[in-house]
PDB file of N, CA and C in Angstrom:
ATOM      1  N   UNK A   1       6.993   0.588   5.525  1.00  0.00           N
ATOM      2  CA  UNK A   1       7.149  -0.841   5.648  1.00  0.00           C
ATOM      3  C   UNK A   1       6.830  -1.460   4.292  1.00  0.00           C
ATOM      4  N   UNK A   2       7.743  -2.585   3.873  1.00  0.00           N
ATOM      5  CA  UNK A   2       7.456  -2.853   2.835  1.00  0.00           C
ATOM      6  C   UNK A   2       6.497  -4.149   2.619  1.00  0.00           C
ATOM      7  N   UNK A   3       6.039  -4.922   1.991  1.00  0.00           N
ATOM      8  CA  UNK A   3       5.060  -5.914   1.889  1.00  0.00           C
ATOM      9  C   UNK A   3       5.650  -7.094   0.404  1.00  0.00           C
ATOM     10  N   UNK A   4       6.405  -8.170   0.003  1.00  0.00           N
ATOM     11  CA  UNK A   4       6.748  -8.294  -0.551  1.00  0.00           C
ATOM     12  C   UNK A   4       5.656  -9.352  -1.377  1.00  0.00           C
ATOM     13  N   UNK A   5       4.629 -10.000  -2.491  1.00  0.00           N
ATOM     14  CA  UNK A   5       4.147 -10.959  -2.576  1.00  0.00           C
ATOM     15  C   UNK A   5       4.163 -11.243  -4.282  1.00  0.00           C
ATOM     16  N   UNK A   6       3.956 -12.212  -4.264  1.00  0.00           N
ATOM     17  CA  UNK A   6       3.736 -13.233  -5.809  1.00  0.00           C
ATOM     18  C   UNK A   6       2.436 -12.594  -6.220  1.00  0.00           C
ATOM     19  N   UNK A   7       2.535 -11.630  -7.448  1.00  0.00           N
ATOM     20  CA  UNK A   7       1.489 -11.302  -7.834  1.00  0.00           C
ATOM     21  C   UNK A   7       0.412 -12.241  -7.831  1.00  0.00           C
ATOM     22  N   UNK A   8       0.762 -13.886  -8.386  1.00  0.00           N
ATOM     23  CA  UNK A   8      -0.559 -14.887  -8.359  1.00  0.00           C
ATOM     24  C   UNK A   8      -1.068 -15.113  -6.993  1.00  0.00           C
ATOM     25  N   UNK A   9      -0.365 -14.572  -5.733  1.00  0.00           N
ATOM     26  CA  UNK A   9      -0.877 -14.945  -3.983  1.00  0.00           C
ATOM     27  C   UNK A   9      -2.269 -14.074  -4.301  1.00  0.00           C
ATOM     28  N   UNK A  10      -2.046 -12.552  -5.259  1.00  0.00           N
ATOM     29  CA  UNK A  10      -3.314 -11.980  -4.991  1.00  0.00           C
ATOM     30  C   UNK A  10      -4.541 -12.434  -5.527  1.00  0.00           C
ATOM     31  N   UNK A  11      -4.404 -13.021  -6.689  1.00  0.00           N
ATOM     32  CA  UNK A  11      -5.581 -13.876  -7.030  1.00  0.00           C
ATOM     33  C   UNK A  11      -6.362 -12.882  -8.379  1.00  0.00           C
ATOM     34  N   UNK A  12      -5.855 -11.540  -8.386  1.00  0.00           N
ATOM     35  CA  UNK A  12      -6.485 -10.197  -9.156  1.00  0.00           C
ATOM     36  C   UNK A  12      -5.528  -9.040  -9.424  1.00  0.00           C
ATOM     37  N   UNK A  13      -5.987  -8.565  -9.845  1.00  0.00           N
ATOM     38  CA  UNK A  13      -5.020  -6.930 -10.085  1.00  0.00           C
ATOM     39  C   UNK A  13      -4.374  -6.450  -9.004  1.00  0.00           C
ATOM     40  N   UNK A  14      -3.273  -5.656  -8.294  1.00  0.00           N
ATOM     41  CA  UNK A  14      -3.024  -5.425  -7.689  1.00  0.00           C
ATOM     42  C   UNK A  14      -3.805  -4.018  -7.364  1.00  0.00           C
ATOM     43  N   UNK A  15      -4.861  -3.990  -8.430  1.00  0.00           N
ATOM     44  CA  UNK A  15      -5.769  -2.221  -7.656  1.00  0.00           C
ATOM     45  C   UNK A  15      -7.114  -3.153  -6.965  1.00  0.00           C
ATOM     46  N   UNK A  16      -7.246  -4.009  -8.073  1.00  0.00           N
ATOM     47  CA  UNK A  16      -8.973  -4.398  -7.500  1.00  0.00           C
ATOM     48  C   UNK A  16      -8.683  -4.924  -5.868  1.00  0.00           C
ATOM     49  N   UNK A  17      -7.128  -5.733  -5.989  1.00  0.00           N
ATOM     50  CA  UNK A  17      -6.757  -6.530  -4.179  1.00  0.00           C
ATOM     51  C   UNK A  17      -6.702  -5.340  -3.682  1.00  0.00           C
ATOM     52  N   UNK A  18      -6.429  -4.077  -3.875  1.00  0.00           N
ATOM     53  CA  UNK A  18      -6.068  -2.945  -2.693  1.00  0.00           C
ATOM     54  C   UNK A  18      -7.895  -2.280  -2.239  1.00  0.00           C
ATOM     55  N   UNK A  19      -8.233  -2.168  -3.216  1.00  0.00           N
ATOM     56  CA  UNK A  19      -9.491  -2.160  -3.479  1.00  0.00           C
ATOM     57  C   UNK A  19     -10.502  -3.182  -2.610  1.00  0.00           C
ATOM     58  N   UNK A  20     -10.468  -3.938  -2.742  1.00  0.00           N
ATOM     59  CA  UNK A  20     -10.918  -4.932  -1.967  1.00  0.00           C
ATOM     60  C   UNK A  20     -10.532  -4.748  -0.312  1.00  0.00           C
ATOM     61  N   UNK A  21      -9.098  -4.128  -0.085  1.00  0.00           N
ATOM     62  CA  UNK A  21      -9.011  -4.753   1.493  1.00  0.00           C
ATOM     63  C   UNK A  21      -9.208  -3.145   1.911  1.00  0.00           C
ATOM     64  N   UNK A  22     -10.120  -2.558   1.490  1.00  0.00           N
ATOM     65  CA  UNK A  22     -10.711  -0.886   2.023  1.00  0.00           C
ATOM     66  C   UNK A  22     -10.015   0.034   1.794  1.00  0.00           C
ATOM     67  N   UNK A  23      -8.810   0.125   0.464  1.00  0.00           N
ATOM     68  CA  UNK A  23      -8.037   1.127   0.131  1.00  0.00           C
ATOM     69  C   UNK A  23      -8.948   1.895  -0.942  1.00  0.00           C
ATOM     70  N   UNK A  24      -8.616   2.937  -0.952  1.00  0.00           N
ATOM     71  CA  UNK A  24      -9.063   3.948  -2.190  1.00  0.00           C
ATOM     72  C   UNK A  24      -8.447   4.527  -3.412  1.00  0.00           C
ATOM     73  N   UNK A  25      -8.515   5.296  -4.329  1.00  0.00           N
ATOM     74  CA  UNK A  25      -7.311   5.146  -5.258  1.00  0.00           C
ATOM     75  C   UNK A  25      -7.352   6.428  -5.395  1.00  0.00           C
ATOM     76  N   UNK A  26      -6.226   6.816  -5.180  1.00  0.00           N
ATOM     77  CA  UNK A  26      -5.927   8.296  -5.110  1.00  0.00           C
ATOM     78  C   UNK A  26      -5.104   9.195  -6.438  1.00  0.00           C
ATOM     79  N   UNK A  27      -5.809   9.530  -6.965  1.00  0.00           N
ATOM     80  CA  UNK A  27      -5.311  10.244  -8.359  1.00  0.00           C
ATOM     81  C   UNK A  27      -3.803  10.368  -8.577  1.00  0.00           C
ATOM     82  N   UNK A  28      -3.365  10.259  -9.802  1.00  0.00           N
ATOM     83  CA  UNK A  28      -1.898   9.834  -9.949  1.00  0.00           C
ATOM     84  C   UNK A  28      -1.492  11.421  -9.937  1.00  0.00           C
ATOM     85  N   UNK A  29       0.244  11.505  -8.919  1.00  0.00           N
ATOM     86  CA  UNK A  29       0.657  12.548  -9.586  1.00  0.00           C
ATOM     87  C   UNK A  29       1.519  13.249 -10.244  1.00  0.00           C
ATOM     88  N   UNK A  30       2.169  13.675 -10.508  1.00  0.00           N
ATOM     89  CA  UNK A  30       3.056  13.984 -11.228  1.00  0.00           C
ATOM     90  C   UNK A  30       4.027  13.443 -11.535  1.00  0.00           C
ATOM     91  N   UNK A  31       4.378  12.236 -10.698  1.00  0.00           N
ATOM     92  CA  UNK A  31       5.318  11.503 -10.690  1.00  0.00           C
ATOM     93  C   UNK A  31       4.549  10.181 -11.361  1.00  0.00           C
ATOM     94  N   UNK A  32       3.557  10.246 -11.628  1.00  0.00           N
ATOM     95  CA  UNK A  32       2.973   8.857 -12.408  1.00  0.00           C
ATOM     96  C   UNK A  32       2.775   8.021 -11.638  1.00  0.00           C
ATOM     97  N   UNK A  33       3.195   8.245  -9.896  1.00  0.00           N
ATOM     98  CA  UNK A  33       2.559   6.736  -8.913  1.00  0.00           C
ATOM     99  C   UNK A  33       1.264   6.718  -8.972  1.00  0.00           C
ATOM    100  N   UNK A  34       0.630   5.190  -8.610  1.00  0.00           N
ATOM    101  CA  UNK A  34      -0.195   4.940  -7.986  1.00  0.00           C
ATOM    102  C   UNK A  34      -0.122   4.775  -6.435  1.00  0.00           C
ATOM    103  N   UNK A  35      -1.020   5.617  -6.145  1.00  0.00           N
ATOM    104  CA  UNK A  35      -1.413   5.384  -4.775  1.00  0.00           C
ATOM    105  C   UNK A  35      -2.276   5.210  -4.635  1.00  0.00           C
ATOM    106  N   UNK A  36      -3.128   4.427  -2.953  1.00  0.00           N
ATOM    107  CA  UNK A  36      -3.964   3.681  -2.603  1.00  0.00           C
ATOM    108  C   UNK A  36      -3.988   4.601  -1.271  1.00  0.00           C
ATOM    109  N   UNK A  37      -5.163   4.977  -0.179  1.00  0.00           N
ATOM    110  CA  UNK A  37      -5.465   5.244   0.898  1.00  0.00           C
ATOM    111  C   UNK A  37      -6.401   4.293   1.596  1.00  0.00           C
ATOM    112  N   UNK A  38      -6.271   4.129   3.268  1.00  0.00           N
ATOM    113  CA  UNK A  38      -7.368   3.872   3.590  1.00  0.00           C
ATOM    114  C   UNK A  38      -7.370   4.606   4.684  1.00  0.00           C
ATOM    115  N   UNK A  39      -8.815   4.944   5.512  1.00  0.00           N
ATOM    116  CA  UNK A  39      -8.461   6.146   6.328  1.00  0.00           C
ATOM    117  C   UNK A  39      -8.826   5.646   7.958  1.00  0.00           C
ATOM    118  N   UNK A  40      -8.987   6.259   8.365  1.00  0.00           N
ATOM    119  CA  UNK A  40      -8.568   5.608   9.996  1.00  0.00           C
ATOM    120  C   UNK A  40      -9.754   6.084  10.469  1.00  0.00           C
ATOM    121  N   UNK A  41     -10.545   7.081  10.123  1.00  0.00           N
ATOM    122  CA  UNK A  41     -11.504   8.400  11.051  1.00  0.00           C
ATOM    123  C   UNK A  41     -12.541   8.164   9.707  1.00  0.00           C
ATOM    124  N   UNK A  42     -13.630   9.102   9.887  1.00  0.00           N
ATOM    125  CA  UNK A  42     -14.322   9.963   8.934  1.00  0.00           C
ATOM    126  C   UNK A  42     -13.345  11.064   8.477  1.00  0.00           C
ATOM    127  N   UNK A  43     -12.242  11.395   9.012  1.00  0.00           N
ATOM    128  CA  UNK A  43     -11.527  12.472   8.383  1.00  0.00           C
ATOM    129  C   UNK A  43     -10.439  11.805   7.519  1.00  0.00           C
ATOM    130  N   UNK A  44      -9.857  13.042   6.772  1.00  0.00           N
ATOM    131  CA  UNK A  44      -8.752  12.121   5.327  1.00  0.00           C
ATOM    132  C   UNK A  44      -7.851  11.778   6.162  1.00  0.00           C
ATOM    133  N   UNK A  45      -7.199  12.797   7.507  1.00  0.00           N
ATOM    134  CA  UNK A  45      -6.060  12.168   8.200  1.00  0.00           C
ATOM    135  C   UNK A  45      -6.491  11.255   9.672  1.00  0.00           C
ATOM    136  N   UNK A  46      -5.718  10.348  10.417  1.00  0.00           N
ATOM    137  CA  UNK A  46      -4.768   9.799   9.386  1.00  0.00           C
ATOM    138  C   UNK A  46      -5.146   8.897   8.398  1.00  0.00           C
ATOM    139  N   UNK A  47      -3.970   8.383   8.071  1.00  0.00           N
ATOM    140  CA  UNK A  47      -4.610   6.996   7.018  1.00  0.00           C
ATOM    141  C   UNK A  47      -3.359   6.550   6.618  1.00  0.00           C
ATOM    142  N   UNK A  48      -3.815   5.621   6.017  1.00  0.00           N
ATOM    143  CA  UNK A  48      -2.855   4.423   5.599  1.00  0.00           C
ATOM    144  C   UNK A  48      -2.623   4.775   4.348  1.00  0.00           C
ATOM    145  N   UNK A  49      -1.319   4.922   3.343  1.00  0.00           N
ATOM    146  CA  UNK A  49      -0.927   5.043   2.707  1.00  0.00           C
ATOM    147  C   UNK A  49      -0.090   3.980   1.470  1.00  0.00           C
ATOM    148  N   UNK A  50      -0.172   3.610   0.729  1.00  0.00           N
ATOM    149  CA  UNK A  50       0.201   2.399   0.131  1.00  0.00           C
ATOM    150  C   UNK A  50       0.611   2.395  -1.322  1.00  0.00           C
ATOM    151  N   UNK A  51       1.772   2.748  -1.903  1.00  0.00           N
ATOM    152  CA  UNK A  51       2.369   2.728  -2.994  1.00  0.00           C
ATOM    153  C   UNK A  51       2.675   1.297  -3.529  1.00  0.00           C
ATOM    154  N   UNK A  52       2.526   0.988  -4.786  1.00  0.00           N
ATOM    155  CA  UNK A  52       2.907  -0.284  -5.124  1.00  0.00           C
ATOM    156  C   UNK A  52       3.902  -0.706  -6.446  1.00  0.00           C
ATOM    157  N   UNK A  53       4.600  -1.537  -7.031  1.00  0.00           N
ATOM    158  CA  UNK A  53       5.297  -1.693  -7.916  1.00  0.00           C
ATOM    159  C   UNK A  53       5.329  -3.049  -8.199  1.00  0.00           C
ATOM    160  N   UNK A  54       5.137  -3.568  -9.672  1.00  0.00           N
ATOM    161  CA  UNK A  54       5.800  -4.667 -10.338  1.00  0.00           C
ATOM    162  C   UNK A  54       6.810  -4.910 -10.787  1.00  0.00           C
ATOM    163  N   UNK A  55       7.813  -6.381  -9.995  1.00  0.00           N
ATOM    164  CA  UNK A  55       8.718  -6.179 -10.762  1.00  0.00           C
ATOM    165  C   UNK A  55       8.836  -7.895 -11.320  1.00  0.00           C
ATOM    166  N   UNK A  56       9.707  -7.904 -12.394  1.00  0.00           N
ATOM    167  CA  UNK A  56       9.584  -9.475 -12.572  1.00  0.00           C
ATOM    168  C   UNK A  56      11.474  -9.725 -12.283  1.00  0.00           C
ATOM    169  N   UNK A  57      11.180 -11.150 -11.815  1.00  0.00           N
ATOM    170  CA  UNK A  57      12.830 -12.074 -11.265  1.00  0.00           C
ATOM    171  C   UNK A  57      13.224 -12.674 -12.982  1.00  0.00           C
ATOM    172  N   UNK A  58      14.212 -12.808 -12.417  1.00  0.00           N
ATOM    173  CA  UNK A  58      15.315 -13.619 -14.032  1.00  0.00           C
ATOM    174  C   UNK A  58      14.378 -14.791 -14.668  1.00  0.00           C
ATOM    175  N   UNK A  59      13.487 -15.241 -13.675  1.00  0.00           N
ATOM    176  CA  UNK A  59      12.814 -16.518 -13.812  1.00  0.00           C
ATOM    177  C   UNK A  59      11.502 -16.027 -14.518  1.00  0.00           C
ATOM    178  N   UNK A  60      11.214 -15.015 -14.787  1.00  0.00           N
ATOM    179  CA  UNK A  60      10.617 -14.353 -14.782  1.00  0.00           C
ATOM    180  C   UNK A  60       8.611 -14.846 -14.178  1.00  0.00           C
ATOM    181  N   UNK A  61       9.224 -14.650 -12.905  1.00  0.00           N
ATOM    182  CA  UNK A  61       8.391 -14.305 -12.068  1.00  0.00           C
ATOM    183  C   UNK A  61       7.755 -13.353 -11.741  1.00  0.00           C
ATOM    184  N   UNK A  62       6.692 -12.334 -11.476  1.00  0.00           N
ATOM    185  CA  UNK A  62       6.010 -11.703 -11.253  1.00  0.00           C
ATOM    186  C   UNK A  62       5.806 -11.077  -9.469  1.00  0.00           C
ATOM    187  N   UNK A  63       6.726  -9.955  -8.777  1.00  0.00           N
ATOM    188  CA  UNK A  63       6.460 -10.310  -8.028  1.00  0.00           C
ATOM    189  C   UNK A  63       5.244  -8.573  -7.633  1.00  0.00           C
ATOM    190  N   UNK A  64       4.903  -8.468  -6.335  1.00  0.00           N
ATOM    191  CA  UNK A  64       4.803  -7.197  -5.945  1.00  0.00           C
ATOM    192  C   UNK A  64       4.805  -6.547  -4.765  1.00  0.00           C
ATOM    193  N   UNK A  65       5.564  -5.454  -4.915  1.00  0.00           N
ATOM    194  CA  UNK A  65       6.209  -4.908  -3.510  1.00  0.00           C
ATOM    195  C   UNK A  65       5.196  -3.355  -3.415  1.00  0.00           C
ATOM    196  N   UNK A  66       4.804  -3.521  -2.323  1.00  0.00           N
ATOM    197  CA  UNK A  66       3.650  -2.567  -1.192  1.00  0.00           C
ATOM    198  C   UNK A  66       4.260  -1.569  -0.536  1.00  0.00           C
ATOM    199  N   UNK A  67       4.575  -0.919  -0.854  1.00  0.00           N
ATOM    200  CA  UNK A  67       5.173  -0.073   0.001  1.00  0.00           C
ATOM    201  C   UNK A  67       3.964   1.181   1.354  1.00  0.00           C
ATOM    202  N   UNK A  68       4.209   0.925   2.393  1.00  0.00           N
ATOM    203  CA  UNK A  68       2.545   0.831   3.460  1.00  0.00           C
ATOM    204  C   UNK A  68       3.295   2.124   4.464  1.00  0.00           C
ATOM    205  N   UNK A  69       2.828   3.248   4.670  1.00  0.00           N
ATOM    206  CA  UNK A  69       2.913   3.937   6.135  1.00  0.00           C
ATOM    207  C   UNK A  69       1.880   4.385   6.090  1.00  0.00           C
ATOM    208  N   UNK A  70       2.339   5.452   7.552  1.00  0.00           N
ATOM    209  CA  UNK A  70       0.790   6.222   8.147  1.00  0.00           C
ATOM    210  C   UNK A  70       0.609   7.217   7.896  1.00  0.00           C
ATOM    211  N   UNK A  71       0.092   8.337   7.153  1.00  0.00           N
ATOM    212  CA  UNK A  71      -0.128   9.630   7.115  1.00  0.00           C
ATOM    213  C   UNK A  71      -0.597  10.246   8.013  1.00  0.00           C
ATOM    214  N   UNK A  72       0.207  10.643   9.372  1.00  0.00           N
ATOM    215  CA  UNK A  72      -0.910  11.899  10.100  1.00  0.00           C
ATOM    216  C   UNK A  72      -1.304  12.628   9.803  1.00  0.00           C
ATOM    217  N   UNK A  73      -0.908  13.726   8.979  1.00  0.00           N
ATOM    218  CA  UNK A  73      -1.285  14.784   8.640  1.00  0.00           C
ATOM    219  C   UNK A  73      -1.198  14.913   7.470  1.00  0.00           C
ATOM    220  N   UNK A  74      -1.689  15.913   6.723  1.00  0.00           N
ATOM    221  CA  UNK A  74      -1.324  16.939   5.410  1.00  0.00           C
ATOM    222  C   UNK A  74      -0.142  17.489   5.935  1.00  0.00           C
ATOM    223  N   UNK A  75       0.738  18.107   4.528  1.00  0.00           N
ATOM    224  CA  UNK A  75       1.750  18.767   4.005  1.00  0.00           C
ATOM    225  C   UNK A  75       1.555  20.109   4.956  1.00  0.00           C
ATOM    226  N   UNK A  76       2.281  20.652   5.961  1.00  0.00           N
ATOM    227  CA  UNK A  76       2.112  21.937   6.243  1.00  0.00           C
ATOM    228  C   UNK A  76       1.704  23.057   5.350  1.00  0.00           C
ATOM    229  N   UNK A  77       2.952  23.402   4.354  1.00  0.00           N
ATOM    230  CA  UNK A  77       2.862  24.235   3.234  1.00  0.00           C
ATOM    231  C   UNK A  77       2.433  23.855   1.644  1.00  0.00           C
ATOM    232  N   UNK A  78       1.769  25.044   0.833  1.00  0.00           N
ATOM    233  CA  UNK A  78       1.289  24.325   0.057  1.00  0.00           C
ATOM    234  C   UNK A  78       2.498  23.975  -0.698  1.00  0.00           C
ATOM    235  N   UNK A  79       2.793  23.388  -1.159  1.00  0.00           N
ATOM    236  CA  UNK A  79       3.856  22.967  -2.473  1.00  0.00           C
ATOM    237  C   UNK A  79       4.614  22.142  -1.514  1.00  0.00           C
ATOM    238  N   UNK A  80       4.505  21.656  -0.593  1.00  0.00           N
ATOM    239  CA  UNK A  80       5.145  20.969   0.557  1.00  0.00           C
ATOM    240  C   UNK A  80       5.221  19.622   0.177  1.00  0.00           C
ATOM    241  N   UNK A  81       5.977  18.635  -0.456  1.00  0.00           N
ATOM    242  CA  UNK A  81       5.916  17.300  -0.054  1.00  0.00           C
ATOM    243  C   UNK A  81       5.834  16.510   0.891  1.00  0.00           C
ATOM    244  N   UNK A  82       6.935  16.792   1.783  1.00  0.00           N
ATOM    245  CA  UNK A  82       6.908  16.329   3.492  1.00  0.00           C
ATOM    246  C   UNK A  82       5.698  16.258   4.017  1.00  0.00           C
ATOM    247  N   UNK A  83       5.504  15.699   4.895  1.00  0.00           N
ATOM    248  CA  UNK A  83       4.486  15.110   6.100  1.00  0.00           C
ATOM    249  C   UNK A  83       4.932  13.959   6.958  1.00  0.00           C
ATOM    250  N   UNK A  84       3.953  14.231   8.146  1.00  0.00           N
ATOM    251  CA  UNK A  84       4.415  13.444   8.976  1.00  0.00           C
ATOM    252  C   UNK A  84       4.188  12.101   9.258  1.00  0.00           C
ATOM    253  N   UNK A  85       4.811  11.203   8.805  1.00  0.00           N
ATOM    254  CA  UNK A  85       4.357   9.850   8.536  1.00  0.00           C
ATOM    255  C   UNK A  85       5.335   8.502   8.683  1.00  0.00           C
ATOM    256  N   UNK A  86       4.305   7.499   9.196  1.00  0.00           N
ATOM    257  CA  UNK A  86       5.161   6.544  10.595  1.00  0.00           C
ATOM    258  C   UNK A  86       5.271   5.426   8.964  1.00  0.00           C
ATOM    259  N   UNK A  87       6.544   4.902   9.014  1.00  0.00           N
ATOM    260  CA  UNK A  87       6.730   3.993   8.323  1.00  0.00           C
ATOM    261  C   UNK A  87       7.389   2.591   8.921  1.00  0.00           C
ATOM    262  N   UNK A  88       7.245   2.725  10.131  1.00  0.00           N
ATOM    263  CA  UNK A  88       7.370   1.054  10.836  1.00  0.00           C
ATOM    264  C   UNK A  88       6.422   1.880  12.624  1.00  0.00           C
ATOM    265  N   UNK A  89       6.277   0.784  13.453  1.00  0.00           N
ATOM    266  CA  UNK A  89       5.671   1.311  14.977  1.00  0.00           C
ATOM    267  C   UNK A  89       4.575   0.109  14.505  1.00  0.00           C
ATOM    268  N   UNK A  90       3.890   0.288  15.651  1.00  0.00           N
ATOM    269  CA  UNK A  90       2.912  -1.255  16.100  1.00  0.00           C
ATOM    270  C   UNK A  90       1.542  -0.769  15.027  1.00  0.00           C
ATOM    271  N   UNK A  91       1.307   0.331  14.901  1.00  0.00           N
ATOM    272  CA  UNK A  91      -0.225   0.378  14.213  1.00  0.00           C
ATOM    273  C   UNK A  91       0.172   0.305  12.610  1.00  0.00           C
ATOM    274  N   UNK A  92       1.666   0.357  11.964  1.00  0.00           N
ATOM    275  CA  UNK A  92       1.764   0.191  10.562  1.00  0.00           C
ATOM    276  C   UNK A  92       2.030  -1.422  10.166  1.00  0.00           C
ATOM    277  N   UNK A  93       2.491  -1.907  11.604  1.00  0.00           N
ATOM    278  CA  UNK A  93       3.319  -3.450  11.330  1.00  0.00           C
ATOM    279  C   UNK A  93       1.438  -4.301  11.335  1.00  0.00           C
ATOM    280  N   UNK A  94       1.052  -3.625  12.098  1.00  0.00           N
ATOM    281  CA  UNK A  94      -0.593  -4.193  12.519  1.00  0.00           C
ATOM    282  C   UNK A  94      -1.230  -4.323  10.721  1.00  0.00           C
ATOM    283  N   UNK A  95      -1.009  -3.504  10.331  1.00  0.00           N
ATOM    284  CA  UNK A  95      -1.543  -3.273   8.988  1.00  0.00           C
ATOM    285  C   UNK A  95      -1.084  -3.817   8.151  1.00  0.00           C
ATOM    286  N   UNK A  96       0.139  -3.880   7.965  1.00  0.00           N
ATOM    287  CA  UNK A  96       1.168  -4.985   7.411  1.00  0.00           C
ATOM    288  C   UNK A  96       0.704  -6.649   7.592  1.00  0.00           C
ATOM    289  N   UNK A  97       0.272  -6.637   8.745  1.00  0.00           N
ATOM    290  CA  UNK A  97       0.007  -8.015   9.399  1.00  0.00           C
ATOM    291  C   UNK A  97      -1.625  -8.395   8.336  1.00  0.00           C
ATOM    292  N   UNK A  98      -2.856  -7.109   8.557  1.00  0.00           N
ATOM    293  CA  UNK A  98      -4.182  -7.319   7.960  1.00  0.00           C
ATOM    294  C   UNK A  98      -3.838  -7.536   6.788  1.00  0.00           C
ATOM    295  N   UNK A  99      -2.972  -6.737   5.658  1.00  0.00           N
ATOM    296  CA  UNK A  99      -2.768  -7.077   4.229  1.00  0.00           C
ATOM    297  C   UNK A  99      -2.163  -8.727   4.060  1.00  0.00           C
ATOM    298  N   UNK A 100      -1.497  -9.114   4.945  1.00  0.00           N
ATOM    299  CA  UNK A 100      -0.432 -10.491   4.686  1.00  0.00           C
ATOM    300  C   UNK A 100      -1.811 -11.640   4.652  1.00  0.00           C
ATOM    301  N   UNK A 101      -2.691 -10.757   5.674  1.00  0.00           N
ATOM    302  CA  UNK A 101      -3.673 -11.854   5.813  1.00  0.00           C
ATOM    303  C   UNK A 101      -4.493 -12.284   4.737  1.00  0.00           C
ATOM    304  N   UNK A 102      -4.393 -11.191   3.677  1.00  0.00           N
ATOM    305  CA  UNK A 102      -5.758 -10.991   2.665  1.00  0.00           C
ATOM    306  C   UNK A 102      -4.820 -11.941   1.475  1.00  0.00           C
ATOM    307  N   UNK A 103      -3.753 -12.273   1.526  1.00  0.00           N
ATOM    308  CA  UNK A 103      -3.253 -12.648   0.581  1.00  0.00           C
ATOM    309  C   UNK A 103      -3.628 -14.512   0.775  1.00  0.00           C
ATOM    310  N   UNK A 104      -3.221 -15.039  -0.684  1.00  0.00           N
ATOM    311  CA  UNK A 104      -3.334 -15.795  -0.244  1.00  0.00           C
ATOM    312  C   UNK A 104      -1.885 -17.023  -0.496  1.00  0.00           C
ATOM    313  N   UNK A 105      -2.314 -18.207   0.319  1.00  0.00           N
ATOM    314  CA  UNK A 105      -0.876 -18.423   1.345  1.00  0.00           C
ATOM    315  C   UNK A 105      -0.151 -19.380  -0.208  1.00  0.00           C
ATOM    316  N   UNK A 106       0.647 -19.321  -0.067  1.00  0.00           N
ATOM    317  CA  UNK A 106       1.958 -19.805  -1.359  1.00  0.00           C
ATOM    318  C   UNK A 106       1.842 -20.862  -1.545  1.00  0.00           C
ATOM    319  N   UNK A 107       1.306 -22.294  -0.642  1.00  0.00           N
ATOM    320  CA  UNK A 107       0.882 -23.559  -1.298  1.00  0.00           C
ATOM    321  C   UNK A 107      -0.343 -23.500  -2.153  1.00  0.00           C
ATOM    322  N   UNK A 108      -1.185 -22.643  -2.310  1.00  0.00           N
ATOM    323  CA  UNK A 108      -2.311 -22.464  -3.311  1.00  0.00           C
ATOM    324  C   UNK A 108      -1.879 -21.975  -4.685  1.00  0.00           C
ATOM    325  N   UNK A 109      -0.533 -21.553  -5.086  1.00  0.00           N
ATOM    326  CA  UNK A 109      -0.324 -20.575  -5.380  1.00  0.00           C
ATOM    327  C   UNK A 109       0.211 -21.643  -6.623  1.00  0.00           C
TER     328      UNK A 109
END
């Protein structure tokens, strides 16, 4: 699920805001993303998963897009990318819903 917002709605960096709403920062990898976790249990699975990107409009606006699912599990095999993971259903849109909340609303903005 994606999350679309005005970098200025966050008010801060887009690590310290992920940071802030109980995400963790998960070592970059090979591909140079940043990723963000937050976890559901005392255990790593599942959890919330959260990739992010800047991009700027013609106007040059600032915006940033969240990209949010669920990780059930680890990778079966090692060298495995795949896993099993919900990217829309009621507990990712729910989460979608807590991040929209943390932002803040576009007449402040």
């Amino acid at each position: 699920m994606k999350l679309i917002v005005r970098k200025k709605q966050l008010s801060e960096a887009p690590e310290i805001w992920l940071r802030r709403a109980g995400y963790a920062f998960i070592p970059e990898r090979e591909d140079g993303e940043r990723s963000f976790a937050r976890r559901l249990s005392r255990d790593f699975y599942p959890r919330f998963h959260v990739y992010f990107i800047e991009q700027t409009d013609s106007k040059g606006e600032v915006f940033v897009t969240f990209n949010l699912h669920l990780d059930q599990k680890r990778p079966g095999y090692e060298g495995q990318s795949r896993h099993n993971a919900e990217y829309d259903g009621e507990v990712v849109e729910n989460e979608a819903k807590r991040l929209q909340s943390l932002v803040l609303p576009e007449f402040f903005v």
